[in-house]
Protein backbone atom coordinates (compact mmCIF):
# COMPACT_ATOMS: atom_id res chain seq x y z
CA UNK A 1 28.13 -80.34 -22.44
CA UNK A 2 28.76 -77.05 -20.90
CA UNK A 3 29.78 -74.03 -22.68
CA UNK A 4 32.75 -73.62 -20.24
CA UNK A 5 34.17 -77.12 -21.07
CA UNK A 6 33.82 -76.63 -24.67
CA UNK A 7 35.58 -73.12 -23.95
CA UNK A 8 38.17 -75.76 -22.35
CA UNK A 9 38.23 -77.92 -24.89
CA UNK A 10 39.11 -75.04 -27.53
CA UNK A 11 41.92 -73.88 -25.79
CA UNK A 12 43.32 -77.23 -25.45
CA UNK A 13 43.04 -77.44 -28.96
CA UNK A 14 43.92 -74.25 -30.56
CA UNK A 15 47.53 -75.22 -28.17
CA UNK A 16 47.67 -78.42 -30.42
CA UNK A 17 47.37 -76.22 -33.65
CA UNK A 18 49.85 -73.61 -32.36
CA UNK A 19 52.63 -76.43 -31.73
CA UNK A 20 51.97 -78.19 -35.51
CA UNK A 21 52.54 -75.03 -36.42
CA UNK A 22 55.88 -74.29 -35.17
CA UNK A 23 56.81 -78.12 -35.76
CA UNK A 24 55.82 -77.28 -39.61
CA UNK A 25 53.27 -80.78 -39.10
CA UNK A 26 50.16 -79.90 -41.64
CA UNK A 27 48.24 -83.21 -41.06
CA UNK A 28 48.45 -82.40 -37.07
CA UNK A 29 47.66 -78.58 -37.78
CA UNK A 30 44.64 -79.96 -39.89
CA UNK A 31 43.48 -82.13 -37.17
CA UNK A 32 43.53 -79.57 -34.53
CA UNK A 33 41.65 -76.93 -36.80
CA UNK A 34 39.32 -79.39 -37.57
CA UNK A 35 38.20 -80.08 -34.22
CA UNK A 36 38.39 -76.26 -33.51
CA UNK A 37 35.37 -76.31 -36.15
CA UNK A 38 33.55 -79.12 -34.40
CA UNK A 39 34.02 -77.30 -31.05
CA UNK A 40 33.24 -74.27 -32.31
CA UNK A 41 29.86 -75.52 -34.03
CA UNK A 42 29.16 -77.13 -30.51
CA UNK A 43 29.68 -73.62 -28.60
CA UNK A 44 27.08 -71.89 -30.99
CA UNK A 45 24.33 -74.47 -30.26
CA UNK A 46 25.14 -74.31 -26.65
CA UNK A 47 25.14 -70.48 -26.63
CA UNK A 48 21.44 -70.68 -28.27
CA UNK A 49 21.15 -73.12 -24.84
CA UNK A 50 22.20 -71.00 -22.63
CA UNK A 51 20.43 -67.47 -24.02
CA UNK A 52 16.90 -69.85 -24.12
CA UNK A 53 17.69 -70.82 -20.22
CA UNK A 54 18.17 -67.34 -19.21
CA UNK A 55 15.48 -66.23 -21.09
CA UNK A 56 13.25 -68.74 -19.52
CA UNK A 57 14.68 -67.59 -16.11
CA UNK A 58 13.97 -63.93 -16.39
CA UNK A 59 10.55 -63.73 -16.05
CA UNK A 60 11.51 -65.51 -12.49
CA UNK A 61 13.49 -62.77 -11.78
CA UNK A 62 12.26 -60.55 -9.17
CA UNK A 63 15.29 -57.46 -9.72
CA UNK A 64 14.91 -57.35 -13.40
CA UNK A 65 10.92 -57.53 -13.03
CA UNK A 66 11.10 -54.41 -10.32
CA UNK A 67 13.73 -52.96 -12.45
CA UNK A 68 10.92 -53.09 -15.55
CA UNK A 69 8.13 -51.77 -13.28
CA UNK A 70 10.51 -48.47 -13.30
CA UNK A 71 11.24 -48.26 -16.55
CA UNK A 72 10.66 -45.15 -18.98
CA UNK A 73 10.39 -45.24 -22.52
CA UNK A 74 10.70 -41.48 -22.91
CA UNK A 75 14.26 -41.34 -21.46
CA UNK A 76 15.22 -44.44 -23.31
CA UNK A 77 14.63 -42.77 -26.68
CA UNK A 78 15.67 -39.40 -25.38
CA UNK A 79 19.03 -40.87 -23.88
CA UNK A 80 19.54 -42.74 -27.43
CA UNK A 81 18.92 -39.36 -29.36
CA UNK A 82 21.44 -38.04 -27.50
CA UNK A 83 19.46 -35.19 -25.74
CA UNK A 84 21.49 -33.70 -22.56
CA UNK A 85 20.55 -33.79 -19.32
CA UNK A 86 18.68 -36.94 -19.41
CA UNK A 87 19.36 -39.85 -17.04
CA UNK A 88 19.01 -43.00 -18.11
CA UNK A 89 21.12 -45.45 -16.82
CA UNK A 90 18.11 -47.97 -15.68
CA UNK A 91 17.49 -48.15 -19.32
CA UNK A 92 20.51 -48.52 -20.30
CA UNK A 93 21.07 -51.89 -17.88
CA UNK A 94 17.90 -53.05 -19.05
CA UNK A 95 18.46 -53.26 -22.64
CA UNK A 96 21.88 -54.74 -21.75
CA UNK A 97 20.13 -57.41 -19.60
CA UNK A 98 17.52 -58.27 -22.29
CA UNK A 99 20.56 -58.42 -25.25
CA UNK A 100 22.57 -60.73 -22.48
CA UNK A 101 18.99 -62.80 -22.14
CA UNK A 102 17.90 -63.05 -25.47
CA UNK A 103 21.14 -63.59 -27.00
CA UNK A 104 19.60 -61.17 -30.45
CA UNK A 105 21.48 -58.12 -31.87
CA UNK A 106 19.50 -54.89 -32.08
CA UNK A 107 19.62 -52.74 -34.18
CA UNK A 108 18.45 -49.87 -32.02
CA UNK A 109 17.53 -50.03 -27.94
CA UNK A 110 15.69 -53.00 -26.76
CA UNK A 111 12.74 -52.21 -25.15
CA UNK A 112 10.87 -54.75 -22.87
CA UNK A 113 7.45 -55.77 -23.52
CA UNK A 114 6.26 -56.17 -20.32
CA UNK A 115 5.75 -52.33 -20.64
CA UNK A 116 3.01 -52.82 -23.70
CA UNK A 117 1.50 -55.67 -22.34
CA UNK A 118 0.33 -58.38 -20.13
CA UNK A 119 1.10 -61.50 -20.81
CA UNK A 120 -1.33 -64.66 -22.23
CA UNK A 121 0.10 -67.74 -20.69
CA UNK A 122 -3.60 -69.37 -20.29
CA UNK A 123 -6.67 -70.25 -22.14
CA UNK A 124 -9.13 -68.86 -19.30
CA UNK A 125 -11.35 -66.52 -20.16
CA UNK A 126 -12.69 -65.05 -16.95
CA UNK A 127 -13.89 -61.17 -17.55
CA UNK A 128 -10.33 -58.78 -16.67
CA UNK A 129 -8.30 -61.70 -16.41
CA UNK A 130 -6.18 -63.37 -18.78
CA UNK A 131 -6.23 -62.80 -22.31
CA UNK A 132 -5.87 -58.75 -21.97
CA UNK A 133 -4.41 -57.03 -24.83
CA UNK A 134 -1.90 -54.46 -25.10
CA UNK A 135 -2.50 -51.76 -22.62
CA UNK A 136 -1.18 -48.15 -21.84
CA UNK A 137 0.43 -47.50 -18.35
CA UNK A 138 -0.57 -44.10 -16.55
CA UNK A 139 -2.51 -42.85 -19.90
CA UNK A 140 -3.94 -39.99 -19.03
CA UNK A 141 -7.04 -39.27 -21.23
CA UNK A 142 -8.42 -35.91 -20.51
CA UNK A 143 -4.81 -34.80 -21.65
CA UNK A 144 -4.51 -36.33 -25.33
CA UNK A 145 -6.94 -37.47 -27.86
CA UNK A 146 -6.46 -40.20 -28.99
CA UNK A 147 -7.01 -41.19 -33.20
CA UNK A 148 -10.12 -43.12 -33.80
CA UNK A 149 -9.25 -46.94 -34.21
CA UNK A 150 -10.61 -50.39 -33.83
CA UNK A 151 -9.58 -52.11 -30.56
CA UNK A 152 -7.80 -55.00 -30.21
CA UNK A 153 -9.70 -58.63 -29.72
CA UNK A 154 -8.03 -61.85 -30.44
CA UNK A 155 -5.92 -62.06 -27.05
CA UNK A 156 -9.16 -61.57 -25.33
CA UNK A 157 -11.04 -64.11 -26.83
CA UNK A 158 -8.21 -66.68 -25.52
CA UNK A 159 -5.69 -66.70 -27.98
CA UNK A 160 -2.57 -68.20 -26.49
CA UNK A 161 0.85 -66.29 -26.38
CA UNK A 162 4.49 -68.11 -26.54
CA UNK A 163 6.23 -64.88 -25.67
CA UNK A 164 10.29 -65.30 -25.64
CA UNK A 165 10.98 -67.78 -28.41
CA UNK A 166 14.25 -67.86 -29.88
CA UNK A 167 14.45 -69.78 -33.26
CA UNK A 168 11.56 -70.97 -35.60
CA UNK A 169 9.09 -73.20 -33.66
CA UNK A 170 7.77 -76.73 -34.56
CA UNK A 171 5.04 -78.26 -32.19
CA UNK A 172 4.26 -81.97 -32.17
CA UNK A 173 1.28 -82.99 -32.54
CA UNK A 174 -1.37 -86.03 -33.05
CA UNK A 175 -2.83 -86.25 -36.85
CA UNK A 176 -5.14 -89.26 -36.40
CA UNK A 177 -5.11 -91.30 -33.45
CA UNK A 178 -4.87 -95.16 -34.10
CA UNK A 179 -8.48 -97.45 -34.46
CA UNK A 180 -10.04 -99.31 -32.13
CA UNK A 181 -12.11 -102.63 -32.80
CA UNK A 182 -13.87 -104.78 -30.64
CA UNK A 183 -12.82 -108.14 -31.46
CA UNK A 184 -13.83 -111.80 -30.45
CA UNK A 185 -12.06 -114.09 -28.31
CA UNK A 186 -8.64 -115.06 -29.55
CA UNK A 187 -9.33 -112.72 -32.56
CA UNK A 188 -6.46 -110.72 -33.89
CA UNK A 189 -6.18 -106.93 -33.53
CA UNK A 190 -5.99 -105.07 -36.81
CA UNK A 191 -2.84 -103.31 -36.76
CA UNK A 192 -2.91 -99.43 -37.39
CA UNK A 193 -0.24 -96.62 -37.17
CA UNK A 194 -0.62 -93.47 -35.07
CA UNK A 195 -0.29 -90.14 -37.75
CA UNK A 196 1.73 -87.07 -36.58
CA UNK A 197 2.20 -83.58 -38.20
CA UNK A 198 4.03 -80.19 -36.87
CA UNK A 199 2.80 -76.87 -36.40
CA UNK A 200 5.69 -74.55 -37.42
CA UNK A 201 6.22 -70.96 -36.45
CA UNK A 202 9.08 -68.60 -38.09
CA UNK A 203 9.54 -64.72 -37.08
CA UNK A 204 7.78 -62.19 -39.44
CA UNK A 205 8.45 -58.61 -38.86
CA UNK A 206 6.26 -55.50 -37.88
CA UNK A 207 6.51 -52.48 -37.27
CA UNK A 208 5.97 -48.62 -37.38
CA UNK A 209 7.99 -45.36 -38.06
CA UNK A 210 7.09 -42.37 -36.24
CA UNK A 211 8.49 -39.00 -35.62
CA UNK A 212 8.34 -37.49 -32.46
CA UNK A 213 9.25 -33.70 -31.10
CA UNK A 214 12.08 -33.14 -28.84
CA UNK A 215 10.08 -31.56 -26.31
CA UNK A 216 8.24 -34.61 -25.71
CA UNK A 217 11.06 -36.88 -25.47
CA UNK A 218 12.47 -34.23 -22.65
CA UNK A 219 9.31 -34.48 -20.69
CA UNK A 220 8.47 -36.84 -18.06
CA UNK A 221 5.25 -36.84 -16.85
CA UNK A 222 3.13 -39.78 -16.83
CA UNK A 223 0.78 -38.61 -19.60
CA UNK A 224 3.91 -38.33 -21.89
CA UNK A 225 4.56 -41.31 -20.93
CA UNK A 226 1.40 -43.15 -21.49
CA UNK A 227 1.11 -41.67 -24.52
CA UNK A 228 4.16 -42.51 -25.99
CA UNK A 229 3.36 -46.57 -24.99
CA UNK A 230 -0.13 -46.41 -25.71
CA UNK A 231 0.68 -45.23 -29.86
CA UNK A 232 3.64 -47.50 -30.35
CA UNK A 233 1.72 -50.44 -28.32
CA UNK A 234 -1.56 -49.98 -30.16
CA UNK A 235 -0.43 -49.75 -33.77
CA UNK A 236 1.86 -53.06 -33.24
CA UNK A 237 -1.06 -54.81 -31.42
CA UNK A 238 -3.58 -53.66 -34.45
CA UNK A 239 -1.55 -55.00 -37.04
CA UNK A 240 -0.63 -58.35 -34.99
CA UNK A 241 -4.53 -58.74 -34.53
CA UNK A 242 -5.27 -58.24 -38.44
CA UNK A 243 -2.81 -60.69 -39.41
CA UNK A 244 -3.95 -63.14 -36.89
CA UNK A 245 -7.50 -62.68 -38.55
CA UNK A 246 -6.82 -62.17 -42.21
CA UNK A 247 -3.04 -62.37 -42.65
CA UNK A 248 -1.94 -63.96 -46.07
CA UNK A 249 1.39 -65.28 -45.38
CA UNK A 250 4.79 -64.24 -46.91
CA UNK A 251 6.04 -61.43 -45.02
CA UNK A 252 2.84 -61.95 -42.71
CA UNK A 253 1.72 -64.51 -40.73
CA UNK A 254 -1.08 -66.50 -41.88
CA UNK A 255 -4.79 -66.08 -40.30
CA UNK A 256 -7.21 -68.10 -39.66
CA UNK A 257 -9.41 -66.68 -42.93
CA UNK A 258 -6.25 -67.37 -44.79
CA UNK A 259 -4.92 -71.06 -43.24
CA UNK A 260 -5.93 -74.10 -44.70
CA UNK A 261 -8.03 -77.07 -42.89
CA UNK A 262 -10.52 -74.95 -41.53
CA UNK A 263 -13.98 -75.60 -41.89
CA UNK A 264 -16.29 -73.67 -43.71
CA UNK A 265 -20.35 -73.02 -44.06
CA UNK A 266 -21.99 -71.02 -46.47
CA UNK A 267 -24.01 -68.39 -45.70
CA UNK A 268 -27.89 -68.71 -45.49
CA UNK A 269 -30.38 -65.84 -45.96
CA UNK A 270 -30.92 -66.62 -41.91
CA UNK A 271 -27.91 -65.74 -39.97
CA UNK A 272 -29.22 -67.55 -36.82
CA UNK A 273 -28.93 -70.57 -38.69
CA UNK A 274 -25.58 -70.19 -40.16
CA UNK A 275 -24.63 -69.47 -36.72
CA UNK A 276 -26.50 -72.82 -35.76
CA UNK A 277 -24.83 -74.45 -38.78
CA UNK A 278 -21.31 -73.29 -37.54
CA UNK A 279 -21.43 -74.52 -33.97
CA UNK A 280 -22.99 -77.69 -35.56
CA UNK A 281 -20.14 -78.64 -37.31
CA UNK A 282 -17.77 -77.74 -34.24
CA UNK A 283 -19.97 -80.12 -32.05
CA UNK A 284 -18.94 -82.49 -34.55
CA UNK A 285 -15.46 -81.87 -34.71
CA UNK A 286 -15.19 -82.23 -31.04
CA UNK A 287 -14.39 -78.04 -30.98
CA UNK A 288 -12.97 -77.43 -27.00
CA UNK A 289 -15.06 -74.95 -25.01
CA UNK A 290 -13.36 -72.01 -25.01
CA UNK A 291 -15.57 -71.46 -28.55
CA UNK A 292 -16.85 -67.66 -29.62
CA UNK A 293 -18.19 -65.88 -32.92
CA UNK A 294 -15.48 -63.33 -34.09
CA UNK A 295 -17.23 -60.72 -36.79
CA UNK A 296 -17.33 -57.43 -38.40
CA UNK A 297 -19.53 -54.41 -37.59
CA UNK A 298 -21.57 -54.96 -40.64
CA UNK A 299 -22.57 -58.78 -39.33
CA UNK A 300 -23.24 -56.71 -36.00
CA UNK A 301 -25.62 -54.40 -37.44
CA UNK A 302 -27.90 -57.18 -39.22
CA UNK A 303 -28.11 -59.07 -36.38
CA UNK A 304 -28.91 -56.59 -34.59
CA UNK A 305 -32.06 -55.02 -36.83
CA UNK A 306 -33.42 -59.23 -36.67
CA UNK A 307 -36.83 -59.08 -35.68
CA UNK A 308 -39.21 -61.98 -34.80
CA UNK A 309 -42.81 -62.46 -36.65
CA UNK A 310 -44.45 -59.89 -34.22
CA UNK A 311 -41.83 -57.49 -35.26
CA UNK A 312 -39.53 -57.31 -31.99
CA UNK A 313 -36.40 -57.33 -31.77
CA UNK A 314 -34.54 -61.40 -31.58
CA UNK A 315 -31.20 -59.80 -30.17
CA UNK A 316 -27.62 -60.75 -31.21
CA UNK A 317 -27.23 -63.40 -28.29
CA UNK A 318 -30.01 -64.72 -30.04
CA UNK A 319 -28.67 -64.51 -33.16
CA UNK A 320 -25.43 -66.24 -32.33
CA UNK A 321 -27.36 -68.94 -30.04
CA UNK A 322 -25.87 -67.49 -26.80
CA UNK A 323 -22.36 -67.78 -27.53
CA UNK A 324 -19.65 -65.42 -26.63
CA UNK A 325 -19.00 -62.69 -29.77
CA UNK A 326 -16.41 -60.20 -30.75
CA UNK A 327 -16.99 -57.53 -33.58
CA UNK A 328 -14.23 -55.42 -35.27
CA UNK A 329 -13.43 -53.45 -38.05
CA UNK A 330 -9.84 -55.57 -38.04
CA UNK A 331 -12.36 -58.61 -40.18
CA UNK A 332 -12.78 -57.85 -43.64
CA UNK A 333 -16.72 -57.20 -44.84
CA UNK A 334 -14.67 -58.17 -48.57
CA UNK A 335 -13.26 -61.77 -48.80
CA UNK A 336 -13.45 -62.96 -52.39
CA UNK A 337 -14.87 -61.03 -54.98
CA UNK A 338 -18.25 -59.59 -53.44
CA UNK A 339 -18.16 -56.50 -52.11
CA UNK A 340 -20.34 -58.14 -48.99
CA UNK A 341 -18.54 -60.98 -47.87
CA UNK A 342 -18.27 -60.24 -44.57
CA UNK A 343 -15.95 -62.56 -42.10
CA UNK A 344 -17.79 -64.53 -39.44
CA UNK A 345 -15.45 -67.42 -38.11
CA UNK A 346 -16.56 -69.31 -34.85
CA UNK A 347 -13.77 -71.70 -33.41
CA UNK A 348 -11.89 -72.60 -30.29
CA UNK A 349 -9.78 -69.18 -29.84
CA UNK A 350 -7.36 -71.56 -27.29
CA UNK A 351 -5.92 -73.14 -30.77
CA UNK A 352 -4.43 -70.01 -31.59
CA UNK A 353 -0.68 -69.43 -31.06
CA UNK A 354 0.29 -66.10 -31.38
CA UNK A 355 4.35 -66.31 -30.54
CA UNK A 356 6.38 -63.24 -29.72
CA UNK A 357 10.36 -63.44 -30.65
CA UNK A 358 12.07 -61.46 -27.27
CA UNK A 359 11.93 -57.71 -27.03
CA UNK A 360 10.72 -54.87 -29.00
CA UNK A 361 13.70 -53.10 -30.71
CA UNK A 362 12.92 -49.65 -30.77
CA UNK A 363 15.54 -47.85 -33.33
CA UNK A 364 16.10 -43.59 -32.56
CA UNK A 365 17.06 -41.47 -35.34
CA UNK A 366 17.71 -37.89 -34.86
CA UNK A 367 19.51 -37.50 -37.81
CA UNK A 368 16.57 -37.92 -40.60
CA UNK A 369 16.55 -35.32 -42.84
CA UNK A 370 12.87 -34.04 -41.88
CA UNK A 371 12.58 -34.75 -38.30
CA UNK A 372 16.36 -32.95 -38.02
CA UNK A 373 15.31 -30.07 -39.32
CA UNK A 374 12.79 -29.48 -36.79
CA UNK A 375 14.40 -30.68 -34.02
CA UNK A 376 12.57 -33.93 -34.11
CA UNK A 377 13.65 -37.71 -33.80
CA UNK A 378 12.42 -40.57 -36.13
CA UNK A 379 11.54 -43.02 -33.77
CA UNK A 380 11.58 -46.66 -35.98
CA UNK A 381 9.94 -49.86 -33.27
CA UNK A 382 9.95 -53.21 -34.97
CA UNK A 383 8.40 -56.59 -33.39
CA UNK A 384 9.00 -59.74 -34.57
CA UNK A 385 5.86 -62.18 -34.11
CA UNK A 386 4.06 -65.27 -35.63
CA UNK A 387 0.37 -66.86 -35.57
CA UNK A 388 -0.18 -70.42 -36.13
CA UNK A 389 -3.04 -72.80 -35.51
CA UNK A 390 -2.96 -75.58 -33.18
CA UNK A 391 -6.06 -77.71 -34.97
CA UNK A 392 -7.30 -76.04 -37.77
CA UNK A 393 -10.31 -77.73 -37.61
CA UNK A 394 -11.33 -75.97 -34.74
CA UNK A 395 -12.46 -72.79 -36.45
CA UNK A 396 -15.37 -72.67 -38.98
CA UNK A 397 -15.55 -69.66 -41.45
CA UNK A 398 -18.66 -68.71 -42.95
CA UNK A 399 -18.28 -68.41 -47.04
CA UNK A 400 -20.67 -66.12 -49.83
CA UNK A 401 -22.06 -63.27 -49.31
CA UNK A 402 -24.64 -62.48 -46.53
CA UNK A 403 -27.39 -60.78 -47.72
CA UNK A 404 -28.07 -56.94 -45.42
CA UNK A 405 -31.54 -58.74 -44.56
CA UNK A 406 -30.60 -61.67 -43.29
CA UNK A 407 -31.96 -62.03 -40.19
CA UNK A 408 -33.93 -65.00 -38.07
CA UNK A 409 -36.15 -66.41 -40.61
C-alpha cells in the first residue's frame, strides 16, 4: 500500500477517535487508537520503502550526479564551522537530498561518497577498470607530502561493493544442492532435500577524528581540496581493507583470516608448493576464476630471494604458479602465537561483499577545547560498512609459520 493511502487511512481514523472522544465511547476510542497503531506501524515500513526506492533511484539521477561532480568538501566543513564569507549552498542541498534519500539522521553534514570513491558494482578485473579503490580528486602532489602508508588492495582484487543499503542484510543462498542417481527402469528416485543458509550483514562503524586549521578550510584551491579527500578517504579505506583481511568481529567486521569455513593448508618449507597446495584445494572446491594470492611484504621478500639449483633467481610468478598477487602491510606477518606467521590466503576475491550503509557523515566541531584555541575545527567523519563472505570455501589460508628460507625446493 502506498504511504499516501495509509496517510489517508490515519486521518480517517484519528476522526473516529476524536468523535469517541467527545461521545465519552472508550471501547470505540480504543478501536480507533488501535488501528492508529497498526497504521502507524504500516507507515514506518513503508517509509523504509520508499527511502530504499529513492535511494536506488539516485544513482539514476543525472542533476544530483552533476550536482556531486561540483561538490566541495572544504566549504561544506567551512560553512558547518560557521566561517563567514563562505558559500555553500550546493552543499547544503546535497546533504538535504542524501538525508531525503537515505531516510538516516546525521549527526553532522552528510557527505557523498561518490567524492572518495568509485564504485565496485562488478567482479571484472580488467587493469584501471573496476574494482578501483578510494581515490583523491585534483590531488596535487608536488604541493603536499603525503604520510607513508600501505595502499589499499581488496577492491582491486574484485571484491564486490553493495553501496546504499539501508537495514542489516541477509542473502539467500544454496548450502548443498540435492543428489543425483542414475537409476534403472521403473526404479524409484531417492528423495533428498535442497539445504539453504544466509549470509548476514549488519552496520559496524568507522571512523577518524582530525583537526584541521581555519585557513585551510577558507581556501579553495584544488590541492586543498584533494588533500582534504585524499586523508579522510585513505584512512577510512585503510581501516575498511584491514578489517576485510583480518577483522575479528564485534565492533568490526569479520575477515576472511578471522571467518569460519574457510579452508586452510599448512605451510611447507617450499612456498611454491604451498602455493600449489592452495590452488589445489580451490580446484577442488570448484573456486570461480576471478582467484589471486593476497600476502604480506615479508611472504614477498622470500619469494622473491627463491633461487633454482643453478642459483638464479625462480621469480614470484613462479612462486605463486602464475597467478595474480597482492602484497600489503594491511596482512598480519603474526597470526597465532609465532612471531612469523605471516598471512597468505588465495580465494575467489568476487565472494567478498564489502557493503556500504549510505553517506559518509562528516561531524564539524569548532568548539573543542584544543582546536578552539587555535582557531582550528575538529573535524569527526564516521562510515558505517560491513564485509561478509559469499562461500567461504572459496578462500584458502595458509596456517604455521613459514620459515625466512622457504623458497622452491
Amino acid at each position: 500500500m502506498k504511504t499516501a493511502d495509509l496517510i489517508e487511512q490515519r486521518a480517517t481514523a484519528l476522526h473516529k477517535m476524536q468523535e469517541a472522544h467527545t461521545a465519552d465511547n472508550g471501547d470505540a476510542f480504543k478501536a480507533a487508537e488501535t488501528e492508529i497503531r497498526a497504521i502507524d506501524a504500516k507507515l514506518e515500513r513503508a517509509k523504509v520503502l520508499d527511502a530504499m526506492d529513492a535511494a536506488a533511484q539516485r544513482p539514476r539521477d543525472e542533476r544530483f550526479a552533476a550536482e556531486t561532480r561540483n561538490y566541495s568538501l572544504t566549504r561544506h566543513l567551512a560553512g558547518a564551522a560557521g566561517i563567514t564569507g563562505v558559500d555553500w549552498g550546493r552543499e547544503r542541498e546535497i546533504d538535504q537530498e542524501l538525508r531525503a534519500t537515505t531516510g538516516r539522521t546525521f549527526k553532522g553534514v552528510a557527505v557523498p561518497t561518490e567524492i572518495f570513491e568509485r564504485r565496485v558494482l562488478t567482479s571484472a578485473l580488467p587493469s584501471g577498470g573496476p574494482g578501483s579503490n578510494l581515490v583523491p580528486t585534483d590531488f596535487l602532489a608536488n604541493e603536499y607530502i603525503s604520510a607513508l602508508t600501505a595502499s589499499t588492495v581488496i577492491a582491486s582484487l574484485g571484491a564486490r561493493t553493495l553501496p546504499g543499503l539501508m537495514g542489516n542484510v541477509e542473502i539467500p543462498g544454496e548450502k548443498a544442492a540435492p543428489s543425483t542417481a542414475w537409476i534403472a527402469e521403473n526404479a524409484a528416485l531417492s528423495a533428498t532435500d535442497p539445504q539453504f543458509r544466509q549470509v548476514t550483514m549488519a552496520p559496524k562503524h568507522v571512523g577518524s577524528l582530525s583537526e584541521f586549521s581555519r585557513n585551510m578550510l577558507m581556501q579553495t584551491s584544488p590541492a586543498i581540496e584533494g588533500i582534504l579527500r585524499q586523508m579522510m578517504a585513505r584512512d577510512i579505506a585503510l581501516e575498511i581493507d584491514r578489517a576485510a583481511i583480518n577483522g575479528g568481529g564485534s565492533n568490526q567486521p569479520v575477515g576472511i583470516l578471522a571467518a569460519s569455513g574457510t579452508q586452510t593448508q599448512a605451510y611447507g618449507t617450499s612456498l611454491f608448493h604451498t602455493a600449489a597446495d592452495m590452488v589445489g584445494k580451490a580446484n577442488i572446491a570448484n573456486v570461480g576464476a576471478t582467484r589471486a594470492f593476497l600476502s604480506t611484504q615479508r611472504v614477498q621478500t622470500i619469494a622473491a630471494k627463491a633461487l633454482t639449483t643453478d642459483k638464479l633467481p625462480v621469480g614470484v610468478g613462479t612462486i605463486f604458479q602464475g597467478q595474480r598477487t597482492a602484497f600489503t602491510n594491511l596482512a598480519p606477518d603474526n597470526l597465532g602465537a609465532g612471531t612469523n606467521e605471516s598471512a597468505l590466503i588465495y580465494g575467489d576475491f568476487s565472494e567478498l561483499l564489502i557493503g556500504l550503509w549510505s553517506a559518509l557523515d562528516v561531524l564539524v566541531n569548532p568548539y573543542e577545547a584544543t582546536a578552539y584555541s587555535k582557531g582550528n575545527v575538529m573535524v569527526r567523519a564516521m562510515a558505517t560498512c560491513d564485509v561478509a563472505l559469499r562461500n567461504p570455501t572459496a578462500f584458502v589460508k595458509a596456517t604455521g609459520v613459514l620459515a625466512a628460507a622457504a623458497g622452491i625446493a
